[in-house]
PDB file of N, CA and C in Angstrom:
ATOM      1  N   UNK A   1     -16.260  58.303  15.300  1.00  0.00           N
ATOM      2  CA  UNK A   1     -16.356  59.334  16.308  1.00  0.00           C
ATOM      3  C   UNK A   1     -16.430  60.704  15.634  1.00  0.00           C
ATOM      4  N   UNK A   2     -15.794  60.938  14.365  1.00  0.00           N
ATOM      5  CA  UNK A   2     -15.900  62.375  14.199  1.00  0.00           C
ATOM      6  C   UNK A   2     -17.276  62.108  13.234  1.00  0.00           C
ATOM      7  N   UNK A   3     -17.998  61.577  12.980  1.00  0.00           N
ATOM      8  CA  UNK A   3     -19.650  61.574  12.390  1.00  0.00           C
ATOM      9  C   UNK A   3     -20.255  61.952  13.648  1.00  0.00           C
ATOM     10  N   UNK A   4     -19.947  62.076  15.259  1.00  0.00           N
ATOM     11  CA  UNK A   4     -20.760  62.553  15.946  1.00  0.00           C
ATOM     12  C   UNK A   4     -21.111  61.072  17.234  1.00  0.00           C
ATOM     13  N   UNK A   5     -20.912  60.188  17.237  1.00  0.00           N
ATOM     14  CA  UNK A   5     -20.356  59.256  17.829  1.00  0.00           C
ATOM     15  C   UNK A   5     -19.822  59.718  19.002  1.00  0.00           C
ATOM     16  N   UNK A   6     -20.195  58.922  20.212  1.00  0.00           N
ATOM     17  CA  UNK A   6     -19.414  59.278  21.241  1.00  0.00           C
ATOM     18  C   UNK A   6     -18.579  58.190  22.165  1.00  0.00           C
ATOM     19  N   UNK A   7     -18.531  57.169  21.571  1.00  0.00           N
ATOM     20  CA  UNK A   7     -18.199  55.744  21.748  1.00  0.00           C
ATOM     21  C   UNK A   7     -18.649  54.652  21.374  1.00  0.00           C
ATOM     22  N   UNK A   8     -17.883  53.401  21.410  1.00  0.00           N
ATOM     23  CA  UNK A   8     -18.389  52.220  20.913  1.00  0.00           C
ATOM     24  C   UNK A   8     -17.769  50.752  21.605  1.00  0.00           C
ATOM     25  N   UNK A   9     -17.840  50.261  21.591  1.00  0.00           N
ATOM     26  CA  UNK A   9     -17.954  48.570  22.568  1.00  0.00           C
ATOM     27  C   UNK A   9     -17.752  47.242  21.148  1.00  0.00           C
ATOM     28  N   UNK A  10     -16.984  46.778  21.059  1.00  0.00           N
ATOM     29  CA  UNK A  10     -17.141  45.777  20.440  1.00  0.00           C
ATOM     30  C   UNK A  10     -16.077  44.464  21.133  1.00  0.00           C
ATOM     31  N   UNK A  11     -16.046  43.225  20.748  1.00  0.00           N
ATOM     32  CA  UNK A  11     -15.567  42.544  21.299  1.00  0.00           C
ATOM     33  C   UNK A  11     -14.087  41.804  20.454  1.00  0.00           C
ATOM     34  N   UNK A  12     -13.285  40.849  20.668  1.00  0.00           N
ATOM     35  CA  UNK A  12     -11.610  41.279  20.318  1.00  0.00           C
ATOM     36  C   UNK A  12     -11.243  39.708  20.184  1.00  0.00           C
ATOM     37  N   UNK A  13     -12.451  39.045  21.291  1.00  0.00           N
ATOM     38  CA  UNK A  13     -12.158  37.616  21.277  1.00  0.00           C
ATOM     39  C   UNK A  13     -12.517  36.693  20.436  1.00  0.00           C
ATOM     40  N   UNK A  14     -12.280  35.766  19.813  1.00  0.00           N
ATOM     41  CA  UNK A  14     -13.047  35.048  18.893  1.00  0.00           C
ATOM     42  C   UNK A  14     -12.662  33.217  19.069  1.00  0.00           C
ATOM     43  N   UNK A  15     -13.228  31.988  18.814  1.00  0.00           N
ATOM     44  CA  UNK A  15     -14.466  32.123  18.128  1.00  0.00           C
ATOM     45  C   UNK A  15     -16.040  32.338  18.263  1.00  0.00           C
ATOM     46  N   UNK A  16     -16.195  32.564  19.631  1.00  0.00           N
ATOM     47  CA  UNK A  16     -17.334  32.117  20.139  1.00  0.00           C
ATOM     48  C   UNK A  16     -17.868  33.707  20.584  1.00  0.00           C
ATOM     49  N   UNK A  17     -19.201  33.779  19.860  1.00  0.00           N
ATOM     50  CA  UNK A  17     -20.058  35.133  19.853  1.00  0.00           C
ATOM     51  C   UNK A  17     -21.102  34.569  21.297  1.00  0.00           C
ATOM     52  N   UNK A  18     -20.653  34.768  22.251  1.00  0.00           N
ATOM     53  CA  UNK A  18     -21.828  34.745  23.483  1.00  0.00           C
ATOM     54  C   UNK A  18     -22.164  36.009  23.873  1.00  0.00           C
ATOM     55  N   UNK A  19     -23.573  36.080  24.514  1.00  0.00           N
ATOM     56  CA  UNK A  19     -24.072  37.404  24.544  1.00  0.00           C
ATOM     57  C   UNK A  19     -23.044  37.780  25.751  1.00  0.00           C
ATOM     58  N   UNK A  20     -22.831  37.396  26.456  1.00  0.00           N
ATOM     59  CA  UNK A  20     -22.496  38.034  27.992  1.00  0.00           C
ATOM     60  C   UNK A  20     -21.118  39.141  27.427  1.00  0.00           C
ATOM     61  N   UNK A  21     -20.592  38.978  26.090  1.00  0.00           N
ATOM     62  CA  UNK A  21     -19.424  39.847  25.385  1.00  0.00           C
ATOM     63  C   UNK A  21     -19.771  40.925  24.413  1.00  0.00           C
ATOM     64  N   UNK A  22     -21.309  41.159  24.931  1.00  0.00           N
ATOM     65  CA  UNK A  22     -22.205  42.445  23.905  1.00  0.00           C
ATOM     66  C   UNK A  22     -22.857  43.162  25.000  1.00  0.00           C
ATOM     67  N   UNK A  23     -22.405  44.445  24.850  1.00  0.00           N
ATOM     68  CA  UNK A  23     -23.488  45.511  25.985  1.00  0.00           C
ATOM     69  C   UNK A  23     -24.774  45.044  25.537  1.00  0.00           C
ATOM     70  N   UNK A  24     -25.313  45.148  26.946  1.00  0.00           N
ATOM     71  CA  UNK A  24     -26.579  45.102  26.820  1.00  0.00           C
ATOM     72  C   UNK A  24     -27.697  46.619  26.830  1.00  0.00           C
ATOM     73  N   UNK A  25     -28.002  46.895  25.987  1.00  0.00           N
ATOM     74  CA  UNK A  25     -28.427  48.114  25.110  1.00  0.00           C
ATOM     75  C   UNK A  25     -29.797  48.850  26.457  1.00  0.00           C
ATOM     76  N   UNK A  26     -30.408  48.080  27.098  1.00  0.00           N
ATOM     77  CA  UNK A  26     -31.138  48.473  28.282  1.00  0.00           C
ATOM     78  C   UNK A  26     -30.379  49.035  29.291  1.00  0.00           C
ATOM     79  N   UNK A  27     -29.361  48.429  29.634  1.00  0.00           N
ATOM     80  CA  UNK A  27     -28.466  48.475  30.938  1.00  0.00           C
ATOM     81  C   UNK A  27     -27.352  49.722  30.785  1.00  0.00           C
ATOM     82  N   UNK A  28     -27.019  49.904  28.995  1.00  0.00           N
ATOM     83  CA  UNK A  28     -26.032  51.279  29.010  1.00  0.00           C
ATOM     84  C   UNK A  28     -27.049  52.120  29.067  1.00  0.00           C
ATOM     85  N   UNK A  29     -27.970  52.369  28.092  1.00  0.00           N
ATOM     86  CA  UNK A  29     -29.211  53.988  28.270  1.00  0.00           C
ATOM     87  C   UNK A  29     -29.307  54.205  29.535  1.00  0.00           C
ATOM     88  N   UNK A  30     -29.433  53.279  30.814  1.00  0.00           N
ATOM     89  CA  UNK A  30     -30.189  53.485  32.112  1.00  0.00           C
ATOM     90  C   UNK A  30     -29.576  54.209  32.605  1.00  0.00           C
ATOM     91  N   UNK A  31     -27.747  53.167  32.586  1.00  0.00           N
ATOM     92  CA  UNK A  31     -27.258  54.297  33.648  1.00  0.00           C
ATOM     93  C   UNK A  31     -26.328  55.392  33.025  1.00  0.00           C
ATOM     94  N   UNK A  32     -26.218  55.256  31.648  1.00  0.00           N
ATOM     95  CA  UNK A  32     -26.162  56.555  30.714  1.00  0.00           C
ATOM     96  C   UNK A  32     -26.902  57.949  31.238  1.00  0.00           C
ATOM     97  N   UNK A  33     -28.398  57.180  31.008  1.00  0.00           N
ATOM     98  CA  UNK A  33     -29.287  58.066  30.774  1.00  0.00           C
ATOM     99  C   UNK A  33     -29.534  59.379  31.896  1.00  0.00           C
ATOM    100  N   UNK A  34     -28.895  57.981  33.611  1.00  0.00           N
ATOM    101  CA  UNK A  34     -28.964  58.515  34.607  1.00  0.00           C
ATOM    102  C   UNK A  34     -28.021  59.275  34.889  1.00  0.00           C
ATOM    103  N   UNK A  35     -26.964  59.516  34.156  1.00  0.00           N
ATOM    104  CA  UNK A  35     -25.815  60.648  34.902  1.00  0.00           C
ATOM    105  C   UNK A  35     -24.771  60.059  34.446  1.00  0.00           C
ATOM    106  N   UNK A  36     -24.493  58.877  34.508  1.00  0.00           N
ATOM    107  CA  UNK A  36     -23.081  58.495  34.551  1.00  0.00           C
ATOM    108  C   UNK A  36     -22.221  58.227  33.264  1.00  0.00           C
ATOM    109  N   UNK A  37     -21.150  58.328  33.529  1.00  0.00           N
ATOM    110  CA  UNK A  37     -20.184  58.492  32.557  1.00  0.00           C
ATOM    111  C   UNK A  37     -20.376  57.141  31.210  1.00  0.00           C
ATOM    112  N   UNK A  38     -20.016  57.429  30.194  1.00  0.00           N
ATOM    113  CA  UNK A  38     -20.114  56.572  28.658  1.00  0.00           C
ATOM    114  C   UNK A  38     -19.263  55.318  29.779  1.00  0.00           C
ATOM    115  N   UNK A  39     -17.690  55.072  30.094  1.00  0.00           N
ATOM    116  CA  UNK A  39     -17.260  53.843  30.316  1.00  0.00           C
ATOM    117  C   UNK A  39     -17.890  53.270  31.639  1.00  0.00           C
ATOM    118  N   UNK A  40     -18.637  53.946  32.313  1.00  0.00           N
ATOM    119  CA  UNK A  40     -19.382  53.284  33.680  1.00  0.00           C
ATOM    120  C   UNK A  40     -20.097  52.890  32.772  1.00  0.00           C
ATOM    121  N   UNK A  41     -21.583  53.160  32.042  1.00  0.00           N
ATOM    122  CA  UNK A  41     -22.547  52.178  31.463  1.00  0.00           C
ATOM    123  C   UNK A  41     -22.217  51.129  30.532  1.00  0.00           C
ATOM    124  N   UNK A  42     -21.016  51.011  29.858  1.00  0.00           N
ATOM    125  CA  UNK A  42     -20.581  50.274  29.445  1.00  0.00           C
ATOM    126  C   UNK A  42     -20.472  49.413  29.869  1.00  0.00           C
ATOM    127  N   UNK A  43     -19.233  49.702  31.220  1.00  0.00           N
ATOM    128  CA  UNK A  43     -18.610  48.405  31.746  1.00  0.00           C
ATOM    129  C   UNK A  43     -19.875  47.567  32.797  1.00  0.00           C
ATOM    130  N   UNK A  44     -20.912  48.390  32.882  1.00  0.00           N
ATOM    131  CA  UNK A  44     -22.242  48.022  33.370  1.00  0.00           C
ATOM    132  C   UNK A  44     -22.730  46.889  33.067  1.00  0.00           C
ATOM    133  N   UNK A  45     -22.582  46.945  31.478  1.00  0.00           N
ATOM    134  CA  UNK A  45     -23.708  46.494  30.804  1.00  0.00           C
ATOM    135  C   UNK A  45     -23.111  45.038  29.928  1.00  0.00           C
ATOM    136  N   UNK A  46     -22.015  45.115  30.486  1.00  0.00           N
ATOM    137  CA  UNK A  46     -20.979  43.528  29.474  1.00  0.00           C
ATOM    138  C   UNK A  46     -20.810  42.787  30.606  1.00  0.00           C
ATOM    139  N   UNK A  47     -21.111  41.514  30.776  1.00  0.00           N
ATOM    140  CA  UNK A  47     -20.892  40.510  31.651  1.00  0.00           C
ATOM    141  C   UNK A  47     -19.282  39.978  31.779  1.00  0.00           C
ATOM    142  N   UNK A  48     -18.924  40.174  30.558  1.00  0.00           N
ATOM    143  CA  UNK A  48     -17.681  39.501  30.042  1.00  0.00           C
ATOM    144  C   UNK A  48     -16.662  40.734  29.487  1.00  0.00           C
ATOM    145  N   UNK A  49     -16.309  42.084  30.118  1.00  0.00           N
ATOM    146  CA  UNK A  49     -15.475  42.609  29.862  1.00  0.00           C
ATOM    147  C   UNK A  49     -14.453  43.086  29.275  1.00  0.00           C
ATOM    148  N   UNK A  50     -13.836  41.529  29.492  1.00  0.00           N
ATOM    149  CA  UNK A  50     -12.206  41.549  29.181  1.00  0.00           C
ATOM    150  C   UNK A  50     -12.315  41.012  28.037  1.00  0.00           C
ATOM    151  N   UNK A  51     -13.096  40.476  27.280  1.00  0.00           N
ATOM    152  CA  UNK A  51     -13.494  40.117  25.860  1.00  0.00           C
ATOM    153  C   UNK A  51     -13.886  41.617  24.946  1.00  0.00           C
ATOM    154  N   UNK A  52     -13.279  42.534  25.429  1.00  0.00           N
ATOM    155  CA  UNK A  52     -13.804  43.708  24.179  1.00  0.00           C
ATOM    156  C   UNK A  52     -13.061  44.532  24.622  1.00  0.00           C
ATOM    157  N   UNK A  53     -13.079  45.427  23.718  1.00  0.00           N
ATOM    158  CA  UNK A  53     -12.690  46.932  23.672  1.00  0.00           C
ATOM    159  C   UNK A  53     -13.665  48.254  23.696  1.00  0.00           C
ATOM    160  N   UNK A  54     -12.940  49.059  24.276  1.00  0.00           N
ATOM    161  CA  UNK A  54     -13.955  50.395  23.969  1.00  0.00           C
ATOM    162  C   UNK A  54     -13.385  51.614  23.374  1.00  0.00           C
ATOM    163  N   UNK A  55     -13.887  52.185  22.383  1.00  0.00           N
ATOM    164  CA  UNK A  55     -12.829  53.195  21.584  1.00  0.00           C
ATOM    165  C   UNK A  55     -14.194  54.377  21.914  1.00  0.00           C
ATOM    166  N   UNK A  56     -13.483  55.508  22.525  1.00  0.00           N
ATOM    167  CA  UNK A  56     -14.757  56.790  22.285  1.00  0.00           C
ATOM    168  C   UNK A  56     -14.295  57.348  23.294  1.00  0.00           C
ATOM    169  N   UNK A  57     -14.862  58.508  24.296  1.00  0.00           N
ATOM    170  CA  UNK A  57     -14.811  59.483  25.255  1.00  0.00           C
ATOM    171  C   UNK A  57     -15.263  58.582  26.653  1.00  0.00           C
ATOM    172  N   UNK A  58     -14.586  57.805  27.052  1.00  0.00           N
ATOM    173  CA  UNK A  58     -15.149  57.518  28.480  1.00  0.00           C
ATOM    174  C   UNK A  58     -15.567  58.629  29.446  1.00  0.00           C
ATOM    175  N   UNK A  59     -15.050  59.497  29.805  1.00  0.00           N
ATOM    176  CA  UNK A  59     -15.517  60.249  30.856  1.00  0.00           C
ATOM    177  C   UNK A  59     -17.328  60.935  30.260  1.00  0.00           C
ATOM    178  N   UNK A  60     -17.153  60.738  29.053  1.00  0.00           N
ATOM    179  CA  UNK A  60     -18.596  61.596  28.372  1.00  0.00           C
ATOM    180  C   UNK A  60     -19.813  61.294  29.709  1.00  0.00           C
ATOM    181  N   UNK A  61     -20.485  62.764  29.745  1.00  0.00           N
ATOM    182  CA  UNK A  61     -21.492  62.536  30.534  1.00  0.00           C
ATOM    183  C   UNK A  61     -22.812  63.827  30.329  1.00  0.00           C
ATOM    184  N   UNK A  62     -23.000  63.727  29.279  1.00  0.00           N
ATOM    185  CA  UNK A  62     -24.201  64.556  28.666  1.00  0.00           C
ATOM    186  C   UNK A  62     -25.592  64.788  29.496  1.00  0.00           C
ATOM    187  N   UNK A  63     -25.610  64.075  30.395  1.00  0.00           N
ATOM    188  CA  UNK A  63     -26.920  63.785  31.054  1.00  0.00           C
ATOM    189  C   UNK A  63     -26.715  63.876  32.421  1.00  0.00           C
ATOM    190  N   UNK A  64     -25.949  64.377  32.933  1.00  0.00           N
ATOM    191  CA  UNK A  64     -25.441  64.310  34.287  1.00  0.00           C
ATOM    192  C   UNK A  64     -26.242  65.621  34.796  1.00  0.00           C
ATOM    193  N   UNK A  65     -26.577  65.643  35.748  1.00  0.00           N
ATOM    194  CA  UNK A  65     -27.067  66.866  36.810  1.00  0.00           C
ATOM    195  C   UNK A  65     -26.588  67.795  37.421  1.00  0.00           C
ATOM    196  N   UNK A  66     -26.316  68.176  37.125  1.00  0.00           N
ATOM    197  CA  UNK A  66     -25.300  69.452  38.104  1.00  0.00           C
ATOM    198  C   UNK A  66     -26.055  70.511  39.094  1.00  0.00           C
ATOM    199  N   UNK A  67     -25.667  69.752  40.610  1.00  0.00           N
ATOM    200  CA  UNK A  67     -26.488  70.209  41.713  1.00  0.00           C
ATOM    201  C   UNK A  67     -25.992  71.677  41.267  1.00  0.00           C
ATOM    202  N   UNK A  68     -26.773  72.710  42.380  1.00  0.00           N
ATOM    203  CA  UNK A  68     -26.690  74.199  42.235  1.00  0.00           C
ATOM    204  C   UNK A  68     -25.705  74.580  43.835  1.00  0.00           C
TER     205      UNK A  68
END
């Protein structure tokens, strides 16, 4: 995080690497991209949740709109 990093997702459970316990890299940019906060696209984008962790700025929202 201090290289500029604004979060990260990895998983805690082991032995078994199934995708549904890896963001899916389409599904965080989208709704990243669209406004919403770093732990909304996250928790978006993992089928399997409770198999990981997330270390970074959840509320982050760089891309968000701010009506006038």
């Amino acid at each position: 995080i201090e290289a500029g990093a604004t979060g990260s997702y990895g998983t805690v459970s082991e032995p078994c690497n199934y995708w549904q316990k890896f963001p899916n890299p389409q599904v965080v940019l989208l709704h990243y991209l669209l406004g919403e906060s770093l732990i909304e696209a996250y928790w978006k984008s993992v089928a399997w949740p409770s198999q990981g962790v997330f270390i970074g700025e959840p509320l982050a929202t760089p891309y968000k709109r701010i009506s006038n």
